[in-house]
Protein backbone atom coordinates (compact mmCIF):
# COMPACT_ATOMS: atom_id res chain seq x y z
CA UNK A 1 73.43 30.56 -8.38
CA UNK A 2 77.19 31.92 -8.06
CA UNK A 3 80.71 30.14 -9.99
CA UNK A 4 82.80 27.41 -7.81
CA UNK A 5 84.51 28.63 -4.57
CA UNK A 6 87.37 30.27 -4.52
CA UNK A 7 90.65 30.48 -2.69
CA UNK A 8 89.83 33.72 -1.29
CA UNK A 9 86.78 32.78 1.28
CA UNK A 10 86.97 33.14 5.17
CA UNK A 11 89.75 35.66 4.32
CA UNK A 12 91.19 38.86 5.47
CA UNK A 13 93.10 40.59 3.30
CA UNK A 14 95.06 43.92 4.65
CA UNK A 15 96.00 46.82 2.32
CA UNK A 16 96.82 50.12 2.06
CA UNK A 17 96.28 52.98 -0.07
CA UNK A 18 99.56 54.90 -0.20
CA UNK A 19 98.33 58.11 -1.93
CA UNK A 20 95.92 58.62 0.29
CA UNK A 21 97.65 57.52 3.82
CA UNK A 22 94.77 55.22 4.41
CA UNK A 23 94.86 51.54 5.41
CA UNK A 24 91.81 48.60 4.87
CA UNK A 25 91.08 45.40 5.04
CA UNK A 26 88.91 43.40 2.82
CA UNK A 27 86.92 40.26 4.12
CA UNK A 28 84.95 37.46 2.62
CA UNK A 29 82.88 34.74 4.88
CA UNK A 30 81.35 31.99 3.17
CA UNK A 31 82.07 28.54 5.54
CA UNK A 32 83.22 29.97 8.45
CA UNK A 33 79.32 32.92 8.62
CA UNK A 34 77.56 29.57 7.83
CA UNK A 35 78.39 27.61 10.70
CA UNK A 36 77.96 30.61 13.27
CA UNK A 37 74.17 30.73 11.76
CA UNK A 38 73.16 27.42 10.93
CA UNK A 39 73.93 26.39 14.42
CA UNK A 40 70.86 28.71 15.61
CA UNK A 41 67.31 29.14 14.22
CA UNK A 42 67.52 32.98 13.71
CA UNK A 43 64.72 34.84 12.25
CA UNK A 44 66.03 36.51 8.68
CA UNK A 45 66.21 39.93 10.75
CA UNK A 46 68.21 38.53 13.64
CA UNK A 47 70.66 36.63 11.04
CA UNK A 48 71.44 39.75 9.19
CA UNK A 49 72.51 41.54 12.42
CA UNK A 50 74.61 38.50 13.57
CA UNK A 51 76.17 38.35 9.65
CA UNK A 52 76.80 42.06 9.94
CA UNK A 53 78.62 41.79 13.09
CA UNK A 54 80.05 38.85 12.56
CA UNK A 55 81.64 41.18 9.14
CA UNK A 56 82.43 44.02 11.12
CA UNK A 57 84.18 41.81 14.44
CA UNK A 58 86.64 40.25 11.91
CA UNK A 59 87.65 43.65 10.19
CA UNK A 60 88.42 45.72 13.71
CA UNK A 61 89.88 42.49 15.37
CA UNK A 62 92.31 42.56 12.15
CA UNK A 63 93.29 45.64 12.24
CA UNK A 64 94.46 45.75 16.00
CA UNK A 65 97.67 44.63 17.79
CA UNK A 66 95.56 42.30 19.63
CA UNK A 67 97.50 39.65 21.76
CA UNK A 68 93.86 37.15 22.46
CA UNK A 69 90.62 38.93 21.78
CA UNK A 70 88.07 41.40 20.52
CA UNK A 71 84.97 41.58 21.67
CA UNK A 72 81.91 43.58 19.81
CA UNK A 73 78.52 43.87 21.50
CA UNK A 74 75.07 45.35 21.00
CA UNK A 75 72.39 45.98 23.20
CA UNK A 76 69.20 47.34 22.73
CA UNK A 77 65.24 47.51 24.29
CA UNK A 78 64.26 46.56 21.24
CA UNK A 79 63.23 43.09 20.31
CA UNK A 80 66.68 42.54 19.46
CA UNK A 81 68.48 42.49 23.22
CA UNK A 82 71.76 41.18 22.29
CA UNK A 83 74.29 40.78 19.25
CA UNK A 84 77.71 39.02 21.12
CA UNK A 85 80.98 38.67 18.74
CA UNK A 86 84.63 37.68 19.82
CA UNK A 87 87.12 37.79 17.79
CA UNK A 88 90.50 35.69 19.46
CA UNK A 89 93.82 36.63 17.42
CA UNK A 90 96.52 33.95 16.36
CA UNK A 91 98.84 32.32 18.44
CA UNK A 92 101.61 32.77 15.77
CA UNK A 93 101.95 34.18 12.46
CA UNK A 94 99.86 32.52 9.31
CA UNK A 95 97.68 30.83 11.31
CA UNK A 96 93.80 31.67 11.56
CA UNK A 97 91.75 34.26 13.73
CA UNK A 98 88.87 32.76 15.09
CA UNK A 99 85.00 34.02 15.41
CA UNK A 100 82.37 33.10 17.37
CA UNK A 101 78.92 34.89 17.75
CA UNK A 102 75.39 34.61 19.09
CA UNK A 103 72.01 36.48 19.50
CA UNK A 104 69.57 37.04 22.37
CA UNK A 105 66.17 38.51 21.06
CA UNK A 106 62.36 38.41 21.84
CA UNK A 107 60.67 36.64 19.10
CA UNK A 108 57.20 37.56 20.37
CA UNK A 109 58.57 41.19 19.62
CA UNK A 110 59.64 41.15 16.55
CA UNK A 111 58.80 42.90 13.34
CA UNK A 112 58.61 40.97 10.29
CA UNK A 113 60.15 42.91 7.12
CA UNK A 114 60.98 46.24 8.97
CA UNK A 115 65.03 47.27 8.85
CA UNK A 116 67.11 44.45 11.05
CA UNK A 117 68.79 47.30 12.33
CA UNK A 118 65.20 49.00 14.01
CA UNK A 119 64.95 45.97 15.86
CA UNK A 120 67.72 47.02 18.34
CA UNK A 121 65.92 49.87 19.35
CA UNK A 122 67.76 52.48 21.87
CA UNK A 123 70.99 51.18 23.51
CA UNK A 124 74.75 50.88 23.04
CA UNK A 125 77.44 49.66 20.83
CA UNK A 126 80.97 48.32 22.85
CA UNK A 127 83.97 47.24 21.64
CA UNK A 128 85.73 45.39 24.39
CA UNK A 129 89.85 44.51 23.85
CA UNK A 130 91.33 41.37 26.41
CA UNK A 131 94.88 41.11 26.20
CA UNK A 132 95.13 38.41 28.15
CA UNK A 133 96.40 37.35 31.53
CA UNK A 134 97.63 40.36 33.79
CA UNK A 135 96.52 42.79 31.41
CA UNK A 136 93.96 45.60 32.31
CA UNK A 137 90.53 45.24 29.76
CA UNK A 138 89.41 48.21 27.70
CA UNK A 139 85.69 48.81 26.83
CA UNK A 140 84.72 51.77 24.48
CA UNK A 141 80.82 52.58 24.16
CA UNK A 142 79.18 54.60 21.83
CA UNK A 143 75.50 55.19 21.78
CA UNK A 144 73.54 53.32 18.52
CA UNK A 145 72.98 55.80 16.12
CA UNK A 146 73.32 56.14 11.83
CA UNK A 147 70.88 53.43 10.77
CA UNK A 148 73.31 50.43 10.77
CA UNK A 149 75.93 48.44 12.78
CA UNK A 150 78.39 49.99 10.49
CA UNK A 151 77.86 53.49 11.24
CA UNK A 152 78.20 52.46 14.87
CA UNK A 153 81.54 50.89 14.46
CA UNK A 154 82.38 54.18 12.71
CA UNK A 155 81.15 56.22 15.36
CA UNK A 156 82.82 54.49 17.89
CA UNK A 157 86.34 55.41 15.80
CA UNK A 158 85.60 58.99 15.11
CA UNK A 159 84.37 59.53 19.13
CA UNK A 160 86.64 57.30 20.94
CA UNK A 161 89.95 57.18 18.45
CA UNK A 162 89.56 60.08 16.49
CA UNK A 163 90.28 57.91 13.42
CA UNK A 164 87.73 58.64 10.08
CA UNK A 165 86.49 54.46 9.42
CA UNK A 166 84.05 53.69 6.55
CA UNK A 167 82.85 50.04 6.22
CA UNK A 168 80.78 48.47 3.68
CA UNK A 169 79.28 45.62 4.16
CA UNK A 170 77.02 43.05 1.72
CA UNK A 171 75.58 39.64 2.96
CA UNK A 172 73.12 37.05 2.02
CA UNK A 173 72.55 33.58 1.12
CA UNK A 174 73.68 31.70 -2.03
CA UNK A 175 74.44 28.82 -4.03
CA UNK A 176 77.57 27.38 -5.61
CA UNK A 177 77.13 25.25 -8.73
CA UNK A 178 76.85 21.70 -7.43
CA UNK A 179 76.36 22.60 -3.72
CA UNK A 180 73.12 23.76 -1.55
CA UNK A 181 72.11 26.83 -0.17
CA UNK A 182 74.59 28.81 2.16
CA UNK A 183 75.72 31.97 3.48
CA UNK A 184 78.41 34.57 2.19
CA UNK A 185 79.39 38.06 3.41
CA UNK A 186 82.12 40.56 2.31
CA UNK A 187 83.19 43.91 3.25
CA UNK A 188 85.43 46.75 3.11
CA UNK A 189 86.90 48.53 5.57
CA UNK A 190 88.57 52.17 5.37
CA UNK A 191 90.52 53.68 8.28
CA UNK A 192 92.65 57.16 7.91
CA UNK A 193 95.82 57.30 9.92
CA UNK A 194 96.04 60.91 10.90
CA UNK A 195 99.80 62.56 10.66
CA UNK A 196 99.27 64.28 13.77
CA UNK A 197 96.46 65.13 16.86
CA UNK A 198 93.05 65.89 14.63
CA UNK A 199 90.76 66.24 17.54
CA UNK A 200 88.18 68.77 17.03
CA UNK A 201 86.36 70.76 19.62
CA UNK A 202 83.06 68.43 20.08
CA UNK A 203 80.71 72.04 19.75
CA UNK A 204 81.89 72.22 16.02
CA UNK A 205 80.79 69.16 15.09
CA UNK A 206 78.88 68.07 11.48
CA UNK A 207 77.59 64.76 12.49
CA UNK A 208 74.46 63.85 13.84
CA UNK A 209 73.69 64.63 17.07
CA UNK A 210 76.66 65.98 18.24
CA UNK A 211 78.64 63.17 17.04
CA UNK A 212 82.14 63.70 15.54
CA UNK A 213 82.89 62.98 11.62
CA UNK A 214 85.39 62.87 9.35
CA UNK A 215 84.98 66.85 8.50
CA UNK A 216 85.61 67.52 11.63
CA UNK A 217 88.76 65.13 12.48
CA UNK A 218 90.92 65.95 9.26
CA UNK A 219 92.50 68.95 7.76
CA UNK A 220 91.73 70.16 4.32
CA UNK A 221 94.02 68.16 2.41
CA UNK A 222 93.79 64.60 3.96
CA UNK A 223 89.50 65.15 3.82
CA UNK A 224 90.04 65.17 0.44
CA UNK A 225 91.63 61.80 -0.15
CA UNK A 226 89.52 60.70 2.55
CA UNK A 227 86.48 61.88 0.49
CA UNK A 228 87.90 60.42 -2.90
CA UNK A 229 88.36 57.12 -1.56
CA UNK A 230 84.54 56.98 -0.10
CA UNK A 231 83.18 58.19 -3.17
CA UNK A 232 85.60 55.43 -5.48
CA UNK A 233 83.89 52.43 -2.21
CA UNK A 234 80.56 53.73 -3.06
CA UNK A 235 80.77 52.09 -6.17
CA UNK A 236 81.33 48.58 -4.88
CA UNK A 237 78.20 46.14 -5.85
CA UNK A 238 76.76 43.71 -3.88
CA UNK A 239 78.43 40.67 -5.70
CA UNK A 240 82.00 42.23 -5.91
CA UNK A 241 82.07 42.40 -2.05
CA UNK A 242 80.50 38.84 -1.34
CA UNK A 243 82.12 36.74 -4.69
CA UNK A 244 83.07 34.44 -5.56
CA UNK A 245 84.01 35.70 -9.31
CA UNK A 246 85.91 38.79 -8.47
CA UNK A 247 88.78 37.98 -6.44
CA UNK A 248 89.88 40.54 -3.55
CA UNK A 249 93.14 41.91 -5.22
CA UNK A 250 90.85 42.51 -8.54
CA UNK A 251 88.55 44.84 -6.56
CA UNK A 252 90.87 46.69 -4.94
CA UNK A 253 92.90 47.28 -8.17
CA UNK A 254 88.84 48.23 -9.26
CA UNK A 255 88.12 50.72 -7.10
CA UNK A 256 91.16 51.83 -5.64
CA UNK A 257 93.57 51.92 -8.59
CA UNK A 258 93.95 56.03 -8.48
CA UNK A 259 95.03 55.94 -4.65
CA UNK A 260 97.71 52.96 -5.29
CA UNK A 261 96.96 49.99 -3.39
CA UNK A 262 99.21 47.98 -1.85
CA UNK A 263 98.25 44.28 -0.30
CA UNK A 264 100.02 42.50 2.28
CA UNK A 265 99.67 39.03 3.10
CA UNK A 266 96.27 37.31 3.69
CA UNK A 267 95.18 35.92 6.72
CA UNK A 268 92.82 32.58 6.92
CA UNK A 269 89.49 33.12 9.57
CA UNK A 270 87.80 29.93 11.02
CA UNK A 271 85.09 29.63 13.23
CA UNK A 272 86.48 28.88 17.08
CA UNK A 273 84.74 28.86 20.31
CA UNK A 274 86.53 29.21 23.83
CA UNK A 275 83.75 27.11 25.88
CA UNK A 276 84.77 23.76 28.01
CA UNK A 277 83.66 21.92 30.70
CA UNK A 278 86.47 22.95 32.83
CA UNK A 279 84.85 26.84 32.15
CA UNK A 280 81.69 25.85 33.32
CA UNK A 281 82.88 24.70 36.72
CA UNK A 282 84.78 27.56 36.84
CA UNK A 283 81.55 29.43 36.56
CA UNK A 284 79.65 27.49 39.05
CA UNK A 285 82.56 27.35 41.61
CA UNK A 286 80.90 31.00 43.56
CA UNK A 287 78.04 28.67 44.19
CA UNK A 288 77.16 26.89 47.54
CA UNK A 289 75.94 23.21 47.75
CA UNK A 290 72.34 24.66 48.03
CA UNK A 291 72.57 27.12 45.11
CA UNK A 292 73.34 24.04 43.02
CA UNK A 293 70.60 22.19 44.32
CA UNK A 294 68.30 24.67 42.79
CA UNK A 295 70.52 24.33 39.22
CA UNK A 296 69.93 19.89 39.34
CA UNK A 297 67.30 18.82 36.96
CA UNK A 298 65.10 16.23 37.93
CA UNK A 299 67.21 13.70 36.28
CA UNK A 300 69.92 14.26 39.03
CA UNK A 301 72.12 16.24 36.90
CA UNK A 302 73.51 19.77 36.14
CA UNK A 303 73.32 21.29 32.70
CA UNK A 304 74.86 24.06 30.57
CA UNK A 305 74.75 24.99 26.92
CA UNK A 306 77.14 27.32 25.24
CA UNK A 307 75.02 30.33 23.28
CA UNK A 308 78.08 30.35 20.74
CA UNK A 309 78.78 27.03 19.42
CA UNK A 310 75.73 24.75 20.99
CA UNK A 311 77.80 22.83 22.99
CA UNK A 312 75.91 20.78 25.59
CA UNK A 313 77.64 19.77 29.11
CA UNK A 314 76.52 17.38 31.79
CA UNK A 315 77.64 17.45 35.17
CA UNK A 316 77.25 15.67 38.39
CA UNK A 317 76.48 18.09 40.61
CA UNK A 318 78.58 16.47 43.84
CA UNK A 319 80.99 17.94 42.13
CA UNK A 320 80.31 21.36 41.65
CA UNK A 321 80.43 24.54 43.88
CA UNK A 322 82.79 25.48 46.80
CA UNK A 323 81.11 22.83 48.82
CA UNK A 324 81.34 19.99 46.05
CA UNK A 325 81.85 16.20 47.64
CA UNK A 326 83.95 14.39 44.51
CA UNK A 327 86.40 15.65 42.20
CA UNK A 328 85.04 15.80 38.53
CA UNK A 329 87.37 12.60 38.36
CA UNK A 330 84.87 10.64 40.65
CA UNK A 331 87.19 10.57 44.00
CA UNK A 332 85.39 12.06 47.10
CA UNK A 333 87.21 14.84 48.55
């Protein structure tokens, strides 16, 4: 049982720490983590990974001069196969970044009560950036590795952008006073903005297998603000990161107070999905009259169901494929 909501939930809130030439943001989900969840029946292990990405998705998307969207994704042999995030940035200025995010994952494989994070098994974590229309995409992979999403994000940023990260994340589910059961998440992130080139030869490397760290991106003097500000977010509890009680500027002003944070202005998240039926004949478009034969139910029609936000479509299929015979609108071509 937590206090009544607050104005700070489904917020990003970006800061910086100017003793220590490090910038953050700081997130809480409550409304916006519920609806990507209670939209699927999850096991508890596959909702933890989806609330963890979901955490980590709307932190990076933040932080980048991203002109439409962020992409995070997961894949493993392991019984969980997929974790899929996008994050899509604002049109304009004060208006809310959108999430959306789903799961693929073998139920029959599961194990009940071991680390969510085991369940991936061996595979990759990508961070894919669209900037739209005429743009070129950019995909960044780094192997899974560190015992958590987190440390995967962070590896990506020490491999593939040289930059020292740290995120902490807490999630679960709660209840207001007067309301039922729901989800809320929070989280820190901590990125160093190196001065000048920091890559270290990859042979002289502390972290685990061969992976870069912080050590070996930073010289002496920035590793040790880098160092002091990990060891002042190690301190963060469970219920300062999700809330409600402790409002974002308060626990910055907590645990960064040495380093001298600075807070810029918050930005609202809400959940958003791209899908539409125009998509979705889009996507079957490639396909022949024949192909789309195999695709019509025996009720005569054509079905597809977004894996994001559960929308369901209908469609005739005359009017689908290179070969349709009507327009969507009902005239025959």
């Amino acid at each position: 049982m937590l206090g009544s909501k607050i104005a700070w939930d489904d917020t990003v809130l970006p800061f910086q720490l100017d003793a220590s030439d490090i910038r953050g943001r700081v997130v809480r989900l409550d409304g916006v983590l519920d609806r990507i969840l209670s939209q699927h029946d999850y096991p508890p292990e596959i909702e933890a990974l989806v609330a963890e990405m979901a955490l980590l998705t709307t932190m990076i998307g933040h932080s980048m001069k991203l002109r439409w969207k962020l992409s995070l994704q997961v894949r493993g042999d392991g019984p969980a196969r997929l974790i899929a995030t996008d994050y899509y940035a604002p049109e304009k200025d004060g208006e809310p970044g959108q999430i959306r995010a789903y799961a693929s994952f073998d139920e029959e494989r599961l194990v009940r009560g071991v680390n969510p994070f085991a369940q991936i098994g061996k595979g990759y974590f990508a961070i894919l950036i669209d900037q739209g229309k005429g743009m070129t995409p950019y995909q960044g992979i780094t192997p899974i590795a560190g015992g958590s999403l987190a440390s995967c994000a962070e590896t990506y940023f020490a491999q593939s952008e040289q930059l020292p990260t740290r995120f902490s994340t807490s999630f679960g589910k709660s209840r207001l006073s007067g309301s039922s059961e729901s989800w809320r998440a929070g989280a820190v992130m901590l990125q160093k903005m190196p001065k000048a080139s920091p890559f270290a030869a990859p042979q002289e490397t502390d972290g685990t297998e061969g992976l870069l760290s912080a050590s070996d991106i930073l010289n002496e003097d920035d590793l040790e603000g880098w160092n002091r500000a990990n060891i002042f977010l190690d301190t963060v509890e469970d219920m300062e990161l999700i809330g409600p009680r402790v409002q974002l500027t308060e626990l910055l002003v907590r645990l960064f107070h040495e380093d001298r944070p600075r807070v810029f202005d918050p930005r609202p998240i809400e959940f958003g999905c791209s899908c539409s039926e125009d998509k979705v004949r889009q996507s079957l478009s490639i396909y022949s009259a024949r192909d789309i034969a195999h695709m019509t139910t025996d009720e005569g029609v054509v079905t597809a169901d977004c894996q994001f936000c559960g929308a369901h479509y209908v469609l005739d299929p005359k009017t689908l494929g290179f070969e349709a015979e009507k327009d969507p609108d009902g005239d025959d071509d």
